[in-house]
C-alpha atoms as a PDB file:
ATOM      1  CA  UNK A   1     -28.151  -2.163   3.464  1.00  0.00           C
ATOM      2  CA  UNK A   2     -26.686  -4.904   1.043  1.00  0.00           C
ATOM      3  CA  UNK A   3     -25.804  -8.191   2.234  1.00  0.00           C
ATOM      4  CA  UNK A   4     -22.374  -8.509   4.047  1.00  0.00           C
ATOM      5  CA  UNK A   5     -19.969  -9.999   1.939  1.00  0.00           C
ATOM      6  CA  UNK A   6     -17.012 -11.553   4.673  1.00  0.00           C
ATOM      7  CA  UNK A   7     -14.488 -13.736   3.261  1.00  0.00           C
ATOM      8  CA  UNK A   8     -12.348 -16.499   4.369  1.00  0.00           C
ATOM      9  CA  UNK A   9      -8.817 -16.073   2.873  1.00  0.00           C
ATOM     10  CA  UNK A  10      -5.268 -16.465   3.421  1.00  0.00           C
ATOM     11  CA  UNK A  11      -2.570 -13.280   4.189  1.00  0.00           C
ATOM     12  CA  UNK A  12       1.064 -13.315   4.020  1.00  0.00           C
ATOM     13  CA  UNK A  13       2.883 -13.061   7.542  1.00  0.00           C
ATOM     14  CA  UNK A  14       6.274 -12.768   7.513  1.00  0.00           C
ATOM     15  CA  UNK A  15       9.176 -14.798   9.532  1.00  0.00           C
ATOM     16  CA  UNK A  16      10.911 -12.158  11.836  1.00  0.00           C
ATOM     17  CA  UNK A  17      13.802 -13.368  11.933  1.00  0.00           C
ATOM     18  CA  UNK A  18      14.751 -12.544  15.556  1.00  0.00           C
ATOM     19  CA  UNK A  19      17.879 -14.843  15.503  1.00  0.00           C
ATOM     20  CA  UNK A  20      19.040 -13.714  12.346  1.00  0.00           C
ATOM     21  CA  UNK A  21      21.688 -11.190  11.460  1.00  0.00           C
ATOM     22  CA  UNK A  22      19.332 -10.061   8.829  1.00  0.00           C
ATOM     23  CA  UNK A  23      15.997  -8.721   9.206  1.00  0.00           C
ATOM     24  CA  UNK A  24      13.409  -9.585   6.649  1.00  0.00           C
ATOM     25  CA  UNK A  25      13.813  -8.381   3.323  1.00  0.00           C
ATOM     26  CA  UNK A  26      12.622  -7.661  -0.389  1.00  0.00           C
ATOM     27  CA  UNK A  27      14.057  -6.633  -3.316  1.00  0.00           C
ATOM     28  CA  UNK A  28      11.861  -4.192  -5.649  1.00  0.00           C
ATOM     29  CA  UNK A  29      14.659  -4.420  -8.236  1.00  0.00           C
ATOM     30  CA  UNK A  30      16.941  -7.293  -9.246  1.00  0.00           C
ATOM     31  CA  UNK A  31      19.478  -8.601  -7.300  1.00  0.00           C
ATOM     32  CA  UNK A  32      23.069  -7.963  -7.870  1.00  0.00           C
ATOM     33  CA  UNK A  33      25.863 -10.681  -7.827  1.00  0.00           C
ATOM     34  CA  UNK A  34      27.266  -9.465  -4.772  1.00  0.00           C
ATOM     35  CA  UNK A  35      24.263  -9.291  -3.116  1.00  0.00           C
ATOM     36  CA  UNK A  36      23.052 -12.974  -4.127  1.00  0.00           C
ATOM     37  CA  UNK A  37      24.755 -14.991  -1.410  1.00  0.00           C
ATOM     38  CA  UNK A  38      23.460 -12.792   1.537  1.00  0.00           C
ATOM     39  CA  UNK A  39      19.648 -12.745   0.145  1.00  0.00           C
ATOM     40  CA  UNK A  40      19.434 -15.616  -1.775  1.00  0.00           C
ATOM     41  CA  UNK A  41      15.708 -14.878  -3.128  1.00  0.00           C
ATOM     42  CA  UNK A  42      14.224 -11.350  -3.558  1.00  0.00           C
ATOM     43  CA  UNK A  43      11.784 -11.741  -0.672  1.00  0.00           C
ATOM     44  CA  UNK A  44      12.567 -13.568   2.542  1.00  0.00           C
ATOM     45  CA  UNK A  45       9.982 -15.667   4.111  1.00  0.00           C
ATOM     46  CA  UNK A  46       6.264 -15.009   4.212  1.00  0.00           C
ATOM     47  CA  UNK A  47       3.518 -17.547   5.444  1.00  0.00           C
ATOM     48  CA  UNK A  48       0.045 -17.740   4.197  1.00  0.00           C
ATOM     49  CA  UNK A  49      -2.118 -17.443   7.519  1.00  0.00           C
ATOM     50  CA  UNK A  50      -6.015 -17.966   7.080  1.00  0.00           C
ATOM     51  CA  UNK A  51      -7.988 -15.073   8.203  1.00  0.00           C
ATOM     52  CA  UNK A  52     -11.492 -13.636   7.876  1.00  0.00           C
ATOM     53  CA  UNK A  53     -11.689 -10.357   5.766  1.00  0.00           C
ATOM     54  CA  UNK A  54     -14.579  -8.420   6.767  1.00  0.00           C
ATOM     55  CA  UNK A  55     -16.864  -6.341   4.073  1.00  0.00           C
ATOM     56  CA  UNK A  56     -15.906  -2.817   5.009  1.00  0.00           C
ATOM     57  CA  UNK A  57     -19.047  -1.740   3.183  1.00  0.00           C
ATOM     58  CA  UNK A  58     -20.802  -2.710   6.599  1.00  0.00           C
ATOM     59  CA  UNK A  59     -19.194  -0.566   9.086  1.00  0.00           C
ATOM     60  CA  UNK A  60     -18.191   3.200   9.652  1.00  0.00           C
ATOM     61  CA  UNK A  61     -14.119   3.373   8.523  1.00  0.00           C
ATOM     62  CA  UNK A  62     -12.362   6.943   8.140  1.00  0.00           C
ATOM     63  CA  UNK A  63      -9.242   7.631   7.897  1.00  0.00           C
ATOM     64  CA  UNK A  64      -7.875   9.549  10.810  1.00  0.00           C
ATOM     65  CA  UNK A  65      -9.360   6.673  13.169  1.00  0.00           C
ATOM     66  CA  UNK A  66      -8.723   3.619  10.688  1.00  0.00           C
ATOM     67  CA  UNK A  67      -6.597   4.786   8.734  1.00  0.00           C
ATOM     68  CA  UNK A  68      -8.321   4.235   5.337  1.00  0.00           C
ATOM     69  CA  UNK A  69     -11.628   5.242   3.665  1.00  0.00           C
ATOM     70  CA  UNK A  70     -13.393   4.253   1.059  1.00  0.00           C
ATOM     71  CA  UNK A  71     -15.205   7.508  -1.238  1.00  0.00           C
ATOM     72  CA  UNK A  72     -16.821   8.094  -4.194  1.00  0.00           C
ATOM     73  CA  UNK A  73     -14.731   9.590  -6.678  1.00  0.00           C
ATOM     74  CA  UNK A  74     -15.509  10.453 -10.366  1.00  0.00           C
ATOM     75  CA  UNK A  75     -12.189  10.019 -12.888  1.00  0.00           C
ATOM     76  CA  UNK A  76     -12.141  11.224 -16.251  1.00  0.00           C
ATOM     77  CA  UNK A  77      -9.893   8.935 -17.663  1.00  0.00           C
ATOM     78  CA  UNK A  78     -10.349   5.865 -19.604  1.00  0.00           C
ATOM     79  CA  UNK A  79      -8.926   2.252 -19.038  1.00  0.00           C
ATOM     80  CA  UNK A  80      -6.824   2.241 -21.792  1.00  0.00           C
ATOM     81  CA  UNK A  81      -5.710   6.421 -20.482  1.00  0.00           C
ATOM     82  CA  UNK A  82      -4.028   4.871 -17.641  1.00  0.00           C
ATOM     83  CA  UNK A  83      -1.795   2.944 -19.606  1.00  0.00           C
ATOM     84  CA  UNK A  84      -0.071   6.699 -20.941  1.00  0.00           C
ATOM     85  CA  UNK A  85       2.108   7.962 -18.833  1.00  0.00           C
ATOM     86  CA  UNK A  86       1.192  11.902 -20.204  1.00  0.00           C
ATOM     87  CA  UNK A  87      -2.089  11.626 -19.123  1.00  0.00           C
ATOM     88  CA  UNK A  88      -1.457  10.062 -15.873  1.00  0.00           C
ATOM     89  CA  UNK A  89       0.701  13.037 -14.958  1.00  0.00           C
ATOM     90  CA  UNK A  90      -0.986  15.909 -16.957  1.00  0.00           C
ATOM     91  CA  UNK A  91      -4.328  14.916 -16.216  1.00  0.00           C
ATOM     92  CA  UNK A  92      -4.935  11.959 -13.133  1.00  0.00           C
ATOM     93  CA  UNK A  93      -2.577  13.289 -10.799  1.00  0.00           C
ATOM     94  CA  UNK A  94      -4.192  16.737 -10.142  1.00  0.00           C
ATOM     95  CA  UNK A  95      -7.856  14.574  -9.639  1.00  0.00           C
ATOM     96  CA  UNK A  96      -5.911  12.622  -7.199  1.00  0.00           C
ATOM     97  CA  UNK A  97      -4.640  15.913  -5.674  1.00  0.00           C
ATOM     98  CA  UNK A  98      -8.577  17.279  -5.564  1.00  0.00           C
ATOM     99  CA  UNK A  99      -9.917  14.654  -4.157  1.00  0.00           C
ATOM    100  CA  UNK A 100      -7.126  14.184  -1.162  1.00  0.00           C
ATOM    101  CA  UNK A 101      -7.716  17.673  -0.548  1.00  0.00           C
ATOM    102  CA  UNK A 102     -11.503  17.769  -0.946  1.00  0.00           C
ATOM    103  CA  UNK A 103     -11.589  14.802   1.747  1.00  0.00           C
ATOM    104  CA  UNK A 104      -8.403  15.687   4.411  1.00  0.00           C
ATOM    105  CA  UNK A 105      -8.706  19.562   4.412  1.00  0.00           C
ATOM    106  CA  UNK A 106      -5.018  19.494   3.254  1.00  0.00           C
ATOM    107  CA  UNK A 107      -3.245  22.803   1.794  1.00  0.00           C
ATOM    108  CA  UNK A 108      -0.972  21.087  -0.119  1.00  0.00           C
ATOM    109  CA  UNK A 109      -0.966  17.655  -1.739  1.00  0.00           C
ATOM    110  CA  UNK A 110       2.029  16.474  -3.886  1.00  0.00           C
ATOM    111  CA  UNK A 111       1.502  13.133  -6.093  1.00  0.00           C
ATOM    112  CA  UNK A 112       4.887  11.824  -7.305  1.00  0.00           C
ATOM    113  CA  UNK A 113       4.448   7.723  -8.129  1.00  0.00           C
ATOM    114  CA  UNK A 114       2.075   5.610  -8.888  1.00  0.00           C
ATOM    115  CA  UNK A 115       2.097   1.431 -10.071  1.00  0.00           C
ATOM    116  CA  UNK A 116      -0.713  -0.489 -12.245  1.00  0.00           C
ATOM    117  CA  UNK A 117      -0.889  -3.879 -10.706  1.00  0.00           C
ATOM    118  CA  UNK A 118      -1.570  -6.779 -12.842  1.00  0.00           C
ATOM    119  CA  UNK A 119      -0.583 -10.225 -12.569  1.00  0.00           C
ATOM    120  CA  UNK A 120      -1.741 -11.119 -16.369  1.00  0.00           C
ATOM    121  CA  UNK A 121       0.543  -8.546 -17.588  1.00  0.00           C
ATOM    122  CA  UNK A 122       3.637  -8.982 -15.719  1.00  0.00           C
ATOM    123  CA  UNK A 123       6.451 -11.216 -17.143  1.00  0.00           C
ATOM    124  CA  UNK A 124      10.036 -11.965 -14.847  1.00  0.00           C
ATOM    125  CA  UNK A 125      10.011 -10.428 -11.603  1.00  0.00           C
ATOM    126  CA  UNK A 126       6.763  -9.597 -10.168  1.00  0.00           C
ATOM    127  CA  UNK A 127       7.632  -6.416  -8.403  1.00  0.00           C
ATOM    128  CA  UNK A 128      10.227  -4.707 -10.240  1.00  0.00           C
ATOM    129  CA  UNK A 129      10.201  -1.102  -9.751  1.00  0.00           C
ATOM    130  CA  UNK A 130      11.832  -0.138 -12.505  1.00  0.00           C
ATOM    131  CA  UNK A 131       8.022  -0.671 -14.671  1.00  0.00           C
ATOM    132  CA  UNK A 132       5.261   0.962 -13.746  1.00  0.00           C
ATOM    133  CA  UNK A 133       2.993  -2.481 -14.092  1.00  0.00           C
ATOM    134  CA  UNK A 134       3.813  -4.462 -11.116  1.00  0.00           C
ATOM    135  CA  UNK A 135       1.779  -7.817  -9.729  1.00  0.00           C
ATOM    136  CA  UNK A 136      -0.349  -8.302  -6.806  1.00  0.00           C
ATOM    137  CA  UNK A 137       1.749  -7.873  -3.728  1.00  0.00           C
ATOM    138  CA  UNK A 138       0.991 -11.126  -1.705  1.00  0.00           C
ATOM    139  CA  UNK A 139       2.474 -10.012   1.466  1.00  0.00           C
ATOM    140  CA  UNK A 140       1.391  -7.644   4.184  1.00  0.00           C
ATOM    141  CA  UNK A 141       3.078  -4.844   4.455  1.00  0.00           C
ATOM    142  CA  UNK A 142       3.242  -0.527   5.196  1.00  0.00           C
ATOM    143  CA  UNK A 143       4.861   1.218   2.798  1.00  0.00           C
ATOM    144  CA  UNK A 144       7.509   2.936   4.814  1.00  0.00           C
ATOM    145  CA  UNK A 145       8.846   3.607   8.394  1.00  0.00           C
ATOM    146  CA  UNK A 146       8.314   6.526  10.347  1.00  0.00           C
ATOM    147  CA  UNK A 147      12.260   7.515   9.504  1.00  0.00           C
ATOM    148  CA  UNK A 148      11.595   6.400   5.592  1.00  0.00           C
ATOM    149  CA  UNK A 149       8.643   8.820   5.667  1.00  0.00           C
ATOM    150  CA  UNK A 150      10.096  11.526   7.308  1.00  0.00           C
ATOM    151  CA  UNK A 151      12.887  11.417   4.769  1.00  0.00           C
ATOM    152  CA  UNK A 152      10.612  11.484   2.003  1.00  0.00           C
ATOM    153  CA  UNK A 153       9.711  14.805   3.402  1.00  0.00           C
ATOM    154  CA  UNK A 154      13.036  16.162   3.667  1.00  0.00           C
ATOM    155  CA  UNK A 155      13.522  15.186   0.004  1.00  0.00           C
ATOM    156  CA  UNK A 156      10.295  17.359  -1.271  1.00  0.00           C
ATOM    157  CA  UNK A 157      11.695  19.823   0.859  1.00  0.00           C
ATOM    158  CA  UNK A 158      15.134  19.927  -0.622  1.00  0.00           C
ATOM    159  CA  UNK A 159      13.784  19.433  -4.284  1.00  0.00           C
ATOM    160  CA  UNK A 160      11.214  22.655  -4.060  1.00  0.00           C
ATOM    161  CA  UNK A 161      12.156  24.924  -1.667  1.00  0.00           C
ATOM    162  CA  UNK A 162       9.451  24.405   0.188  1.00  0.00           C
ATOM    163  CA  UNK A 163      10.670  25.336   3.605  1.00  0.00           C
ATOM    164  CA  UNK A 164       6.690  26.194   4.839  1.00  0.00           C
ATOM    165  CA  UNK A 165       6.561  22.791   4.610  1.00  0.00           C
ATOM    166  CA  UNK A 166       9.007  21.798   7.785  1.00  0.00           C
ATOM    167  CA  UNK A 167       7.001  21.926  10.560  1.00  0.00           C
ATOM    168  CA  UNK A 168       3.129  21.115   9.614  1.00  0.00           C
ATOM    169  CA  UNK A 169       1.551  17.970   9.509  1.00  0.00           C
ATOM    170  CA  UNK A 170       3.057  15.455   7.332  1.00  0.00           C
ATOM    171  CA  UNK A 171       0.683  12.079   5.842  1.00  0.00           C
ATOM    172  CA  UNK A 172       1.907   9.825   3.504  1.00  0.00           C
ATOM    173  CA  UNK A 173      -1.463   9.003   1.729  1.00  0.00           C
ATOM    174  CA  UNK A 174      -2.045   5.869  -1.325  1.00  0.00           C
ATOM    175  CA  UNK A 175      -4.691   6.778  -3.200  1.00  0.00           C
ATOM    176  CA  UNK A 176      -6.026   3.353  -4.997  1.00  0.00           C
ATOM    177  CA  UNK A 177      -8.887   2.533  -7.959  1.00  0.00           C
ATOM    178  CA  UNK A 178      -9.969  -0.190 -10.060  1.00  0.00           C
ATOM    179  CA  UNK A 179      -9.204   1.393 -13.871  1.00  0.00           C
ATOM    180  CA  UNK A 180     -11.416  -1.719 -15.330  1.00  0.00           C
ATOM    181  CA  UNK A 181     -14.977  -1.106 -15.842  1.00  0.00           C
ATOM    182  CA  UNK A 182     -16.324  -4.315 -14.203  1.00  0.00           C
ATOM    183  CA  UNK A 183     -16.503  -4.078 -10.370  1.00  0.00           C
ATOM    184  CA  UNK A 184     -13.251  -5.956  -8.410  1.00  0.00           C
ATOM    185  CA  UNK A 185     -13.996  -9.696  -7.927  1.00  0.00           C
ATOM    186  CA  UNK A 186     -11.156 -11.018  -7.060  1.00  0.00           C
ATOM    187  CA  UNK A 187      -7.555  -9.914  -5.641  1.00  0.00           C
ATOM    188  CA  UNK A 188      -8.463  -7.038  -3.618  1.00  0.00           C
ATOM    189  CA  UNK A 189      -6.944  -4.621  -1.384  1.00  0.00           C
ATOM    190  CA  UNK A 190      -7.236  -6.049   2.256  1.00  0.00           C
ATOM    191  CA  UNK A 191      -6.534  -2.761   4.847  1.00  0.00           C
ATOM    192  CA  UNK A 192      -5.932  -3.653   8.643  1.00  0.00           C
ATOM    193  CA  UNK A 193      -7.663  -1.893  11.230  1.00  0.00           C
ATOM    194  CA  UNK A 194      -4.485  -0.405  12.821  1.00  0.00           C
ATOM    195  CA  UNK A 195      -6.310  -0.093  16.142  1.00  0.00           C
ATOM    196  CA  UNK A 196      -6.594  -4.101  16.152  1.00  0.00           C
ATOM    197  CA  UNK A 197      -2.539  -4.437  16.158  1.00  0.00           C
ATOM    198  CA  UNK A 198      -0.916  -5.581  19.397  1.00  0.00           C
ATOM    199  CA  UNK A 199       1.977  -3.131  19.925  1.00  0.00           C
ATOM    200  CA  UNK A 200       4.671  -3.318  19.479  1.00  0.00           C
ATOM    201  CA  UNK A 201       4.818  -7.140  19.780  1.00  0.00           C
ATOM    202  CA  UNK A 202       3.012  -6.892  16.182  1.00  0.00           C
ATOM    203  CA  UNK A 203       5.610  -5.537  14.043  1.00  0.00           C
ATOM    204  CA  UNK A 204       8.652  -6.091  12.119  1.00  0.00           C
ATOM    205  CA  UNK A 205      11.210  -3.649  10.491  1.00  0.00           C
ATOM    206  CA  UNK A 206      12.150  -4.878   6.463  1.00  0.00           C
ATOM    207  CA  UNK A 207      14.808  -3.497   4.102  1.00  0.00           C
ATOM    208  CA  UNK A 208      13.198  -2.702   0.571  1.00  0.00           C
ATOM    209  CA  UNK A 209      16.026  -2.635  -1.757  1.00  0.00           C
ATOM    210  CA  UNK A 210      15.117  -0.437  -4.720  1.00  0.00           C
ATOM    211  CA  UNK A 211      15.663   1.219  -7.364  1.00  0.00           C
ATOM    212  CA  UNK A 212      14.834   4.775  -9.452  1.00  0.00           C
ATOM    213  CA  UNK A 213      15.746   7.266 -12.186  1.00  0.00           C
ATOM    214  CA  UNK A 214      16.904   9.537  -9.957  1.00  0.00           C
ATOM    215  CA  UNK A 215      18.516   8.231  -6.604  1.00  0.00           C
ATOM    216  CA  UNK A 216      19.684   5.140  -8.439  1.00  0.00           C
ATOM    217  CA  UNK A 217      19.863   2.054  -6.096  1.00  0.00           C
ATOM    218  CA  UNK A 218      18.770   2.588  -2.635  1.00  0.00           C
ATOM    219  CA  UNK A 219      17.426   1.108   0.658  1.00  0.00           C
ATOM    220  CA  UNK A 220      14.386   1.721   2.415  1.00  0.00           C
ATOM    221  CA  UNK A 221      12.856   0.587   5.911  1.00  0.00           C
ATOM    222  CA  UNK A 222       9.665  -0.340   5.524  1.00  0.00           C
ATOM    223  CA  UNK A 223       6.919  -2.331   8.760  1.00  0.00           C
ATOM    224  CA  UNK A 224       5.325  -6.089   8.010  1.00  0.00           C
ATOM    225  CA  UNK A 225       3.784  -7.985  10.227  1.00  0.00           C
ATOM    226  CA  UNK A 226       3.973 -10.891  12.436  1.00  0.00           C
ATOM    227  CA  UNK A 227       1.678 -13.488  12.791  1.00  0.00           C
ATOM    228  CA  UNK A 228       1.769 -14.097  16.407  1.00  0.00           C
ATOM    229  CA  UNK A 229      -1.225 -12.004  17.043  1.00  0.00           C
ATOM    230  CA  UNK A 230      -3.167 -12.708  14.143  1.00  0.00           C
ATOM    231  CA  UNK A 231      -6.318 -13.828  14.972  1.00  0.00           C
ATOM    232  CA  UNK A 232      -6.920 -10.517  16.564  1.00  0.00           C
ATOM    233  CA  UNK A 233      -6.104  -8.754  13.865  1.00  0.00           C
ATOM    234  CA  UNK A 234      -9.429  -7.016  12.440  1.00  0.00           C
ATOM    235  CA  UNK A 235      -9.101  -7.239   8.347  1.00  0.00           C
ATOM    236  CA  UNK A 236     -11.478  -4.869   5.817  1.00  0.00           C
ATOM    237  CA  UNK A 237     -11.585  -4.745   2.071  1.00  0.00           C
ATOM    238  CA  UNK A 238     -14.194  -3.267   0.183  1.00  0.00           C
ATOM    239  CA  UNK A 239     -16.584  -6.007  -2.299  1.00  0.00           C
ATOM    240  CA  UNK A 240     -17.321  -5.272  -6.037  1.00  0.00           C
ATOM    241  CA  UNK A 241     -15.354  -2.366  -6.128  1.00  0.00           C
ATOM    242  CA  UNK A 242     -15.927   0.298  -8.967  1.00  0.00           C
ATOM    243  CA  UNK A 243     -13.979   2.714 -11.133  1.00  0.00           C
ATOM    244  CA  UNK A 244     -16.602   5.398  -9.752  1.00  0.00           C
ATOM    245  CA  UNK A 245     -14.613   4.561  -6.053  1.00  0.00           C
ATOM    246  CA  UNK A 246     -10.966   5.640  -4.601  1.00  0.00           C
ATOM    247  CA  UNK A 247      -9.650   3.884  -0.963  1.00  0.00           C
ATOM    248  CA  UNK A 248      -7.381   6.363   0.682  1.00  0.00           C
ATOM    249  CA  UNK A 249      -5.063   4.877   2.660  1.00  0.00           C
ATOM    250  CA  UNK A 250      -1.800   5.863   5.409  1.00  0.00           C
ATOM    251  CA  UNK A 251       1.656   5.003   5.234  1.00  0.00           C
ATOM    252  CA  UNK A 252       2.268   7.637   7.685  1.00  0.00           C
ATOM    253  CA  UNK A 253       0.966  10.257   9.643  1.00  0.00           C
ATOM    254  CA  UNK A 254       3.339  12.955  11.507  1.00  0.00           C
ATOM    255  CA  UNK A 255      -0.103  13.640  13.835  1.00  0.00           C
ATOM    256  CA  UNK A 256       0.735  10.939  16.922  1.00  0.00           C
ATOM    257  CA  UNK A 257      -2.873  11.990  18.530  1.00  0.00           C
ATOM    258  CA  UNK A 258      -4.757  10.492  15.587  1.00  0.00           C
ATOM    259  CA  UNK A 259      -5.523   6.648  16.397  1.00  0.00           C
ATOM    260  CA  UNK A 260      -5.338   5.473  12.580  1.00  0.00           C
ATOM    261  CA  UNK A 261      -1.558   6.433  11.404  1.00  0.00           C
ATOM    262  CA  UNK A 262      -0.562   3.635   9.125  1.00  0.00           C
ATOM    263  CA  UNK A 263      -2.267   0.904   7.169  1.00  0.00           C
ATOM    264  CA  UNK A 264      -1.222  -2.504   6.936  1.00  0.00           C
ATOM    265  CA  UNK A 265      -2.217  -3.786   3.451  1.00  0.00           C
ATOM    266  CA  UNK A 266      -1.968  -7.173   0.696  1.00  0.00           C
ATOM    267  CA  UNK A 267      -3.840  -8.305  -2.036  1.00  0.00           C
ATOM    268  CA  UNK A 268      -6.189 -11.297  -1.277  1.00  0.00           C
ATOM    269  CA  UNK A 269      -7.632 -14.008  -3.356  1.00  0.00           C
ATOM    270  CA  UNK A 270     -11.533 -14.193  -2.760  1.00  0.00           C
ATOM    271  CA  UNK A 271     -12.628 -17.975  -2.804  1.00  0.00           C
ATOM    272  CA  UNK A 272     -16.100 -17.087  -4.113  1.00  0.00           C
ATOM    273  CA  UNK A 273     -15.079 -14.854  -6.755  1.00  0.00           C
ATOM    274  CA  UNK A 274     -15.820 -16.307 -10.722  1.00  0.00           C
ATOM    275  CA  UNK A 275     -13.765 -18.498 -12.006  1.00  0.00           C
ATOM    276  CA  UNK A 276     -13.005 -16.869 -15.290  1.00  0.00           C
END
C-alpha cells in the first residue's frame, strides 16, 4: 500500500441564513436588473472552514454505502477530444453510459450534461451555465434536492415516453475524470462521507438560479452545508488522480434503504501540491 496522502485544507460552508427571508443562494447565470437588489452578488455567503481531507486511496468507499467510488476506467478520447462537443456526445457519453452500467447493474443509464472545469480558461463569471467550461466550484454543495431530482425524472419521462421508467429505482449519478494526462495535483474533488453528516441539523436548502437552451431561465433547490458540525464531518478525495480513473458520485438516490444517497462535494486547494 502507498503512503497516505491526508491534507490539511480549507472548504466552503455556507451562512444559513435562518433569520433571513431568503435562503442561501447562487446564480449559475447572470443576474437580471430586477433581480439585483434582492441578491446583490451571485452567491450568498460561504466561509472557508479548515478541515482534514483524508486520501480515499486508503480505505474501502463504494457507492451505495458512501456514496461515491473511485474505478478504473479506460476512455478513448483525447485531451484536446473533450474540447468537441460531437465527440463528447457521439462518442464519451455512451463510455460513460458502459461504465455506470458495468459498475451499478443499471438497465438504463441516460447522460444528458456535462461541464469542463478550469479556472485558467474561464474569463467573467466563474460558473455560468450557459458555457460548457466552468471554474472550480469553491463551495460545498449536492447537486439537487430530493424534489429537484425527482423532477428531473418526470422530465425524461415526459421527453421519451418512457413510462417503464415511473416506478423503479431512480439515482442521479456524476460521473467525473481528469482529461489532462498528468495525474491531479492540485484542486481536487473533495466527496463527504454522507454517513458522517449530523441530520438534519447539517443541512441547508439553496435556490440555483439557472439557465438552458431549452427551459430558458429557471430555479432549482439544491442542499449545502452548514458548518456547525464540521469537525465531524469525514472528508475523502482521491491523490494523483489519472485519466485511466472515473469517481462516481450521488446527487440522489430514490432507494431510502441504501446508507450512501447523496454526496456532498467542492474543489480543494492542496497546500503541498507544485507550485507551477
Amino acid at each position: 500500500m502507498t503512503a497516505q496522502k491526508n491534507i490539511q485544507t480549507t472548504l466552503g460552508y455556507w451562512d444559513p441564513f435562518f433569520e433571513s427571508e431568503r435562503r442561501p443562494w447562487t446564480f449559475t447565470r447572470p443576474r437580471e436588473e430586477g433581480e439585483q437588489d434582492k441578491y446583490p452578488c451571485d452567491q450568498s455567503t460561504v466561509e472557508m472552514i479548515k478541515c482534514t481531507v483524508l486520501d480515499g486511496r486508503q480505505h474501502d468507499l463504494n457507492l451505495d454505502q458512501n456514496g461515491f467510488q473511485r474505478v478504473e476506467s479506460i476512455t478513448s478520447l483525447s485531451t484536446a477530444d473533450f474540447q468537441n462537443e460531437e465527440m463528447l456526445k457521439n462518442v464519451y457519453f455512451k463510455e460513460v453510459e458502459a461504465e455506470m452500467k458495468r459498475v451499478t447493474g443499471a438497465e438504463d443509464v441516460i447522460v444528458w450534461n456535462h461541464f469542463i472545469r478550469n479556472d485558467a480558461a474561464i474569463t467573467g463569471m466563474a460558473q455560468d451555465h450557459n458555457r460548457s467550461t466552468l471554474g472550480y466550484s469553491r463551495a460545498i454543495h449536492c447537486d439537487t434536492h430530493p424534489y429537484s431530482a425527482e423532477r428531473v425524472l418526470e422530465n425524461f419521462i415526459r421527453i421519451t415516453g418512457r413510462t417503464d421508467l415511473e416506478n423503479k429505482r431512480f439515482v442521479y449519478l456524476t460521473a467525473w475524470r481528469n482529461i489532462n494526462d498528468s495525474p491531479v495535483r492540485d484542486n481536487h474533488l473533495a466527496l463527504l462521507d454522507e454517513r458522517s453528516l449530523v441530520k438534519p441539523d447539517d443541512i441547508i436548502v439553496r435556490d440555483n438560479f439557472s439557465i438552458d437552451a431549452v427551459q430558458g431561465k429557471y430555479r432549482i433547490l439544491q442542499y449545502v452545508l452548514w458548518k456547525k458540525n464540521a469537525g465531524q464531518h469525514r472528508w475523502f478525495y482521491f491523490p494523483d488522480l489519472t485519466r485511466e480513473e472515473m469517481i462516481l458520485h450521488k446527487q440522489f438516490d430514490s432507494d431510502t434503504s441504501k446508507q450512501g444517497r447523496m454526496v456532498f462535494h467542492t474543489a480543494v486547494p492542496d497546500p503541498t501540491a507544485p507550485k507551477n
